[in-house]
N, C-alpha and C. Protein backbone atom coordinates (compact mmCIF):
# COMPACT_ATOMS: atom_id res chain seq x y z
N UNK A 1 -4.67 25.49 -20.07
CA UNK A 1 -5.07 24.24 -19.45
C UNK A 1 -3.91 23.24 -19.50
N UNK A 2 -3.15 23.60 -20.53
CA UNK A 2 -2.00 22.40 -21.08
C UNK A 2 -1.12 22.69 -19.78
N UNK A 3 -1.03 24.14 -19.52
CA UNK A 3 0.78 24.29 -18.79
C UNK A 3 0.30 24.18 -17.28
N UNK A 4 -0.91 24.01 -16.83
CA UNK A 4 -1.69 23.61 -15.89
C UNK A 4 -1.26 22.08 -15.34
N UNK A 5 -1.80 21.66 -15.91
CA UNK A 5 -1.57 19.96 -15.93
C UNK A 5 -0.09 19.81 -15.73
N UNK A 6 0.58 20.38 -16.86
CA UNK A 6 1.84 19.58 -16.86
C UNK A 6 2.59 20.24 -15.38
N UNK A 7 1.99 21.06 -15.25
CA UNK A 7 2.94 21.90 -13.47
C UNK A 7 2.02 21.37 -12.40
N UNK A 8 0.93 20.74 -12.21
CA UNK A 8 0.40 20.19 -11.43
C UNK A 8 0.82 18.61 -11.79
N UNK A 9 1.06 17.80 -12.51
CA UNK A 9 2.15 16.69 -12.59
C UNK A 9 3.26 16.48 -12.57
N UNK A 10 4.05 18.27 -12.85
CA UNK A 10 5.64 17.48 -12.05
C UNK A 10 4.88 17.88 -10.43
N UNK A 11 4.82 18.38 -9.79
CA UNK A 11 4.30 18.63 -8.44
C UNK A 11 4.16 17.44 -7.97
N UNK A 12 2.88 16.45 -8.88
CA UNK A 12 2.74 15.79 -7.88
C UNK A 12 3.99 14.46 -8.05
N UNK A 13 4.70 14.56 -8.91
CA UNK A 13 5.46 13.53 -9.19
C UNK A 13 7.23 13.61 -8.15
N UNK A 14 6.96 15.32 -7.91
CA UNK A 14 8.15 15.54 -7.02
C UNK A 14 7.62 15.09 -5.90
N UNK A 15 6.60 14.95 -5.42
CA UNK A 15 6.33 14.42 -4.35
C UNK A 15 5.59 13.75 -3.94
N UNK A 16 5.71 12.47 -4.96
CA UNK A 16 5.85 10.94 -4.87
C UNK A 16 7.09 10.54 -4.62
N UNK A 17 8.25 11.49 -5.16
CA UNK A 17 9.65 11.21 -5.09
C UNK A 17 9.90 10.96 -3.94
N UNK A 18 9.23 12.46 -3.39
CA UNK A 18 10.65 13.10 -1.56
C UNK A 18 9.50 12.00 -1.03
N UNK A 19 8.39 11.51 -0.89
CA UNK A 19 7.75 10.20 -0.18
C UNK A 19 8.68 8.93 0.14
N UNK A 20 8.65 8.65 -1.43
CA UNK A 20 9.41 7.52 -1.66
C UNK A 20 11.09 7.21 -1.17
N UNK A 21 11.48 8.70 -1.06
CA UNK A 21 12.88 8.95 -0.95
C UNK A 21 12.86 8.72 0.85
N UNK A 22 11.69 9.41 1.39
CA UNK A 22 11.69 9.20 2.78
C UNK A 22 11.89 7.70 3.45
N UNK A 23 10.58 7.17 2.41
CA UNK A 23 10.40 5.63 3.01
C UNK A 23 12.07 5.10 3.15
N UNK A 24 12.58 5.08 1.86
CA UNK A 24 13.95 4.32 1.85
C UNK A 24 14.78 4.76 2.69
N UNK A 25 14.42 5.98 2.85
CA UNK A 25 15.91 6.59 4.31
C UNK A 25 15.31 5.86 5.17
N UNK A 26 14.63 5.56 6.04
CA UNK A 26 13.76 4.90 6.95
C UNK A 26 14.52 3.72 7.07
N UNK A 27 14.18 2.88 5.89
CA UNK A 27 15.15 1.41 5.75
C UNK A 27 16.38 1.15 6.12
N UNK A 28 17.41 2.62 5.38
CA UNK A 28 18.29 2.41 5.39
C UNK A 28 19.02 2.57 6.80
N UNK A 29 18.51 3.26 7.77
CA UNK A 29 19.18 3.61 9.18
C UNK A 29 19.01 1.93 10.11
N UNK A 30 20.10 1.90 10.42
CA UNK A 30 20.22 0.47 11.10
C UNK A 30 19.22 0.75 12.36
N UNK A 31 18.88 -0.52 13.08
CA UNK A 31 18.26 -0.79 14.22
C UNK A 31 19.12 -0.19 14.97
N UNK A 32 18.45 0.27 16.10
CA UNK A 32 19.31 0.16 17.74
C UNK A 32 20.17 -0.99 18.23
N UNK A 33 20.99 -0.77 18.22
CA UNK A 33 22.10 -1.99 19.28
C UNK A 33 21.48 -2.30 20.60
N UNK A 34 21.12 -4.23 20.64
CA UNK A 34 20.58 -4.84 21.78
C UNK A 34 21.25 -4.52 23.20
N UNK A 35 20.39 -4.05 24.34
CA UNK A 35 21.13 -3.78 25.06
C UNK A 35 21.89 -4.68 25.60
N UNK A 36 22.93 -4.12 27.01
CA UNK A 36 23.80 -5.08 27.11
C UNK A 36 22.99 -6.07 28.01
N UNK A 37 23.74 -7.81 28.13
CA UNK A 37 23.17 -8.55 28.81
C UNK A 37 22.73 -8.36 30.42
N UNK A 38 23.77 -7.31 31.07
CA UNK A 38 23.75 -7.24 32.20
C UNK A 38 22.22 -5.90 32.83
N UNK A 39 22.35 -5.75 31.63
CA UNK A 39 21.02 -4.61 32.38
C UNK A 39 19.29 -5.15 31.90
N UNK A 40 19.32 -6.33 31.21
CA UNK A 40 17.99 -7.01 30.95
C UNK A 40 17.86 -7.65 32.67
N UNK A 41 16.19 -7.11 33.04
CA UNK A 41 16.12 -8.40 34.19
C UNK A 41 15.10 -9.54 33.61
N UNK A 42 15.46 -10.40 34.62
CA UNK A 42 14.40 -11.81 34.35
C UNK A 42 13.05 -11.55 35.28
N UNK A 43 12.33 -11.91 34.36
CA UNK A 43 10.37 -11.61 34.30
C UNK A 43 10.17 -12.61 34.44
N UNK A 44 8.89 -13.07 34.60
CA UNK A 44 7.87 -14.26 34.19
C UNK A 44 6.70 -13.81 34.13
N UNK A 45 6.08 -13.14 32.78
CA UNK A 45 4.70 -12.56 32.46
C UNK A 45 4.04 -13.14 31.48
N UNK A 46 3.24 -13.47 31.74
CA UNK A 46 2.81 -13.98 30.28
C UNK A 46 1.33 -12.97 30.30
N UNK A 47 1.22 -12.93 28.59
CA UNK A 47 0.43 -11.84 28.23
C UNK A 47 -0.87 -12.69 27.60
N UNK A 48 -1.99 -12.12 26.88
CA UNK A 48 -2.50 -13.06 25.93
C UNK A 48 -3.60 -11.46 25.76
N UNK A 49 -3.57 -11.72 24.19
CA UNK A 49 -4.43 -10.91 23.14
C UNK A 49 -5.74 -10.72 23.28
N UNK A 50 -6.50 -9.86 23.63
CA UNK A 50 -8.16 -10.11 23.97
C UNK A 50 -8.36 -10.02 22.28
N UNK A 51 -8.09 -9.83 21.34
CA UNK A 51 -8.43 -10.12 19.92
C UNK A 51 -8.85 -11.49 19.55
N UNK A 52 -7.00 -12.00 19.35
CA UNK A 52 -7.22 -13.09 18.99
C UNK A 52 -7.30 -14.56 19.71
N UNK A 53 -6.42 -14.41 21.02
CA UNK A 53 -6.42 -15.09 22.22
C UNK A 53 -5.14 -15.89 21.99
N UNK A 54 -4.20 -14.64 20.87
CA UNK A 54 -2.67 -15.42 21.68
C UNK A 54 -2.01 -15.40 22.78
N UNK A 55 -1.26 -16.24 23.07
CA UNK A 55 -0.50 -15.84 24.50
C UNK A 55 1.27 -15.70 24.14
N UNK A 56 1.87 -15.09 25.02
CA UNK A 56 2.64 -15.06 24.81
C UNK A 56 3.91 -14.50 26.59
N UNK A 57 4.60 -15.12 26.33
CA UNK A 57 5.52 -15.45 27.98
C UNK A 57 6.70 -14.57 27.83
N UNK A 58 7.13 -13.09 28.25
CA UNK A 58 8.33 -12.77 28.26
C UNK A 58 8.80 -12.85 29.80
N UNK A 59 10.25 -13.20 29.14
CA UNK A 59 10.97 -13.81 30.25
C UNK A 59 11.82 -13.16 31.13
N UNK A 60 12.63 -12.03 29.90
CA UNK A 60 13.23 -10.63 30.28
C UNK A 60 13.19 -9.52 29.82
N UNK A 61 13.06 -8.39 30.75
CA UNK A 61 12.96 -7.19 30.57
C UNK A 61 13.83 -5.86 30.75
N UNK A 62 14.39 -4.84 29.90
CA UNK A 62 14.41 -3.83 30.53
C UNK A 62 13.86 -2.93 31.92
N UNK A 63 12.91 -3.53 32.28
CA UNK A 63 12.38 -2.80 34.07
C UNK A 63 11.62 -3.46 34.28
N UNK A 64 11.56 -4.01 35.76
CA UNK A 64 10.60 -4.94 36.79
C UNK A 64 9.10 -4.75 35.55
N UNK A 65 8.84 -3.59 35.45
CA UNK A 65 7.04 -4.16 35.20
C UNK A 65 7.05 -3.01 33.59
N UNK A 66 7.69 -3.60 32.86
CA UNK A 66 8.02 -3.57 31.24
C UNK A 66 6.21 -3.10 30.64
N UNK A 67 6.15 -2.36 29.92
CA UNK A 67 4.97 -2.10 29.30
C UNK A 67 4.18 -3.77 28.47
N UNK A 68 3.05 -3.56 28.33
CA UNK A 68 3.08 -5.11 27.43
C UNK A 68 2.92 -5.27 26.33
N UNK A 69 3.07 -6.01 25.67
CA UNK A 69 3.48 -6.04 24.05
C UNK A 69 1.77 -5.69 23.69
N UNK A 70 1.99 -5.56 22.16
CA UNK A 70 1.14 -4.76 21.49
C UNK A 70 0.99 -6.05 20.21
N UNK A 71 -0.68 -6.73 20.11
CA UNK A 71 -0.96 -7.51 18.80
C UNK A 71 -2.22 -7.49 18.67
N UNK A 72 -2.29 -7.77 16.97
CA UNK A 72 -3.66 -7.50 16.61
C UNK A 72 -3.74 -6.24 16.93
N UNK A 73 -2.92 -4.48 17.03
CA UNK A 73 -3.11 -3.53 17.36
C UNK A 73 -3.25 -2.71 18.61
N UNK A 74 -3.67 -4.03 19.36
CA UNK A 74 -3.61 -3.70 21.02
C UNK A 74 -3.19 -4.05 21.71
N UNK A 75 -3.23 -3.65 23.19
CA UNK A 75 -2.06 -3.71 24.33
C UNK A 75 -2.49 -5.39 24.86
N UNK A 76 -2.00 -6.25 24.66
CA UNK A 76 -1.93 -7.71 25.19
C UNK A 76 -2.96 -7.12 26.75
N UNK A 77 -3.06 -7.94 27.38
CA UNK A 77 -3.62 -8.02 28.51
C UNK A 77 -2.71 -9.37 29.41
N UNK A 78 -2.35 -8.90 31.01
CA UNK A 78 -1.33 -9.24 32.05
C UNK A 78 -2.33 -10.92 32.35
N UNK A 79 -1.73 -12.11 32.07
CA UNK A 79 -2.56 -13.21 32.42
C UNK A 79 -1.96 -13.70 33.96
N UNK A 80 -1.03 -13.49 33.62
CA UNK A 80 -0.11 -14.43 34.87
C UNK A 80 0.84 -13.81 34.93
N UNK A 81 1.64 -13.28 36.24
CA UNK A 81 3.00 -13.12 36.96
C UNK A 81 3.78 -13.83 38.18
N UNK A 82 4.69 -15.04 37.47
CA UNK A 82 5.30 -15.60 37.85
C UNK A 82 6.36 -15.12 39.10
N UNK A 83 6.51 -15.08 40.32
CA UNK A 83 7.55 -14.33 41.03
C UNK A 83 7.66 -15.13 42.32
C-alpha cells in the first residue's frame, strides 16, 4: 500500500510539473507583431453585447467585414455600420 501511494504521488506530482511547465511556455512566447499600418482598413462598426449591453466602435480592420469581437463570452452583435 506504502509503494502504491508513493508511485501514484510522484505521478501525480510529475504532472502538475509538465502542466505547470506548459502554462509558463505559453507566457513566455511573445505576441504576434502588429500588422503593418498599410494593410489595416478603416471601418465604422459599432458592436454592443446582448449580455451586458456594452458597446463598443471599431474603427479599423484587417478585412471590409472583420468577424466581431467576443464579450461576456459571446459574439457582440452588429448595431450600426457607418459607410
Amino acid at each position: 500500500v506504502n509503494l502504491v501511494a508513493a508511485a501514484s504521488a510522484v505521478l501525480f506530482g510529475a504532472l502538475i510539473l509538465r502542466v505547470g511547465w506548459f502554462f509558463l511556455q505559453q507566457f513566455a512566447t511573445p505576441p504576434p507583431p502588429p500588422p503593418d499600418p498599410g494593410t489595416l482598413r478603416r471601418v465604422r462598426l459599432t458592436y454592443r453585447c446582448p449580455v451586458c449591453g456594452a458597446e463598443v466602435r471599431m474603427t479599423s480592420a484587417a478585412t471590409e467585414d472583420p468577424e466581431p469581437p467576443r464579450h461576456c463570452m459571446e459574439e457582440m452583435e452588429l448595431v450600426a455600420s457607418e459607410e
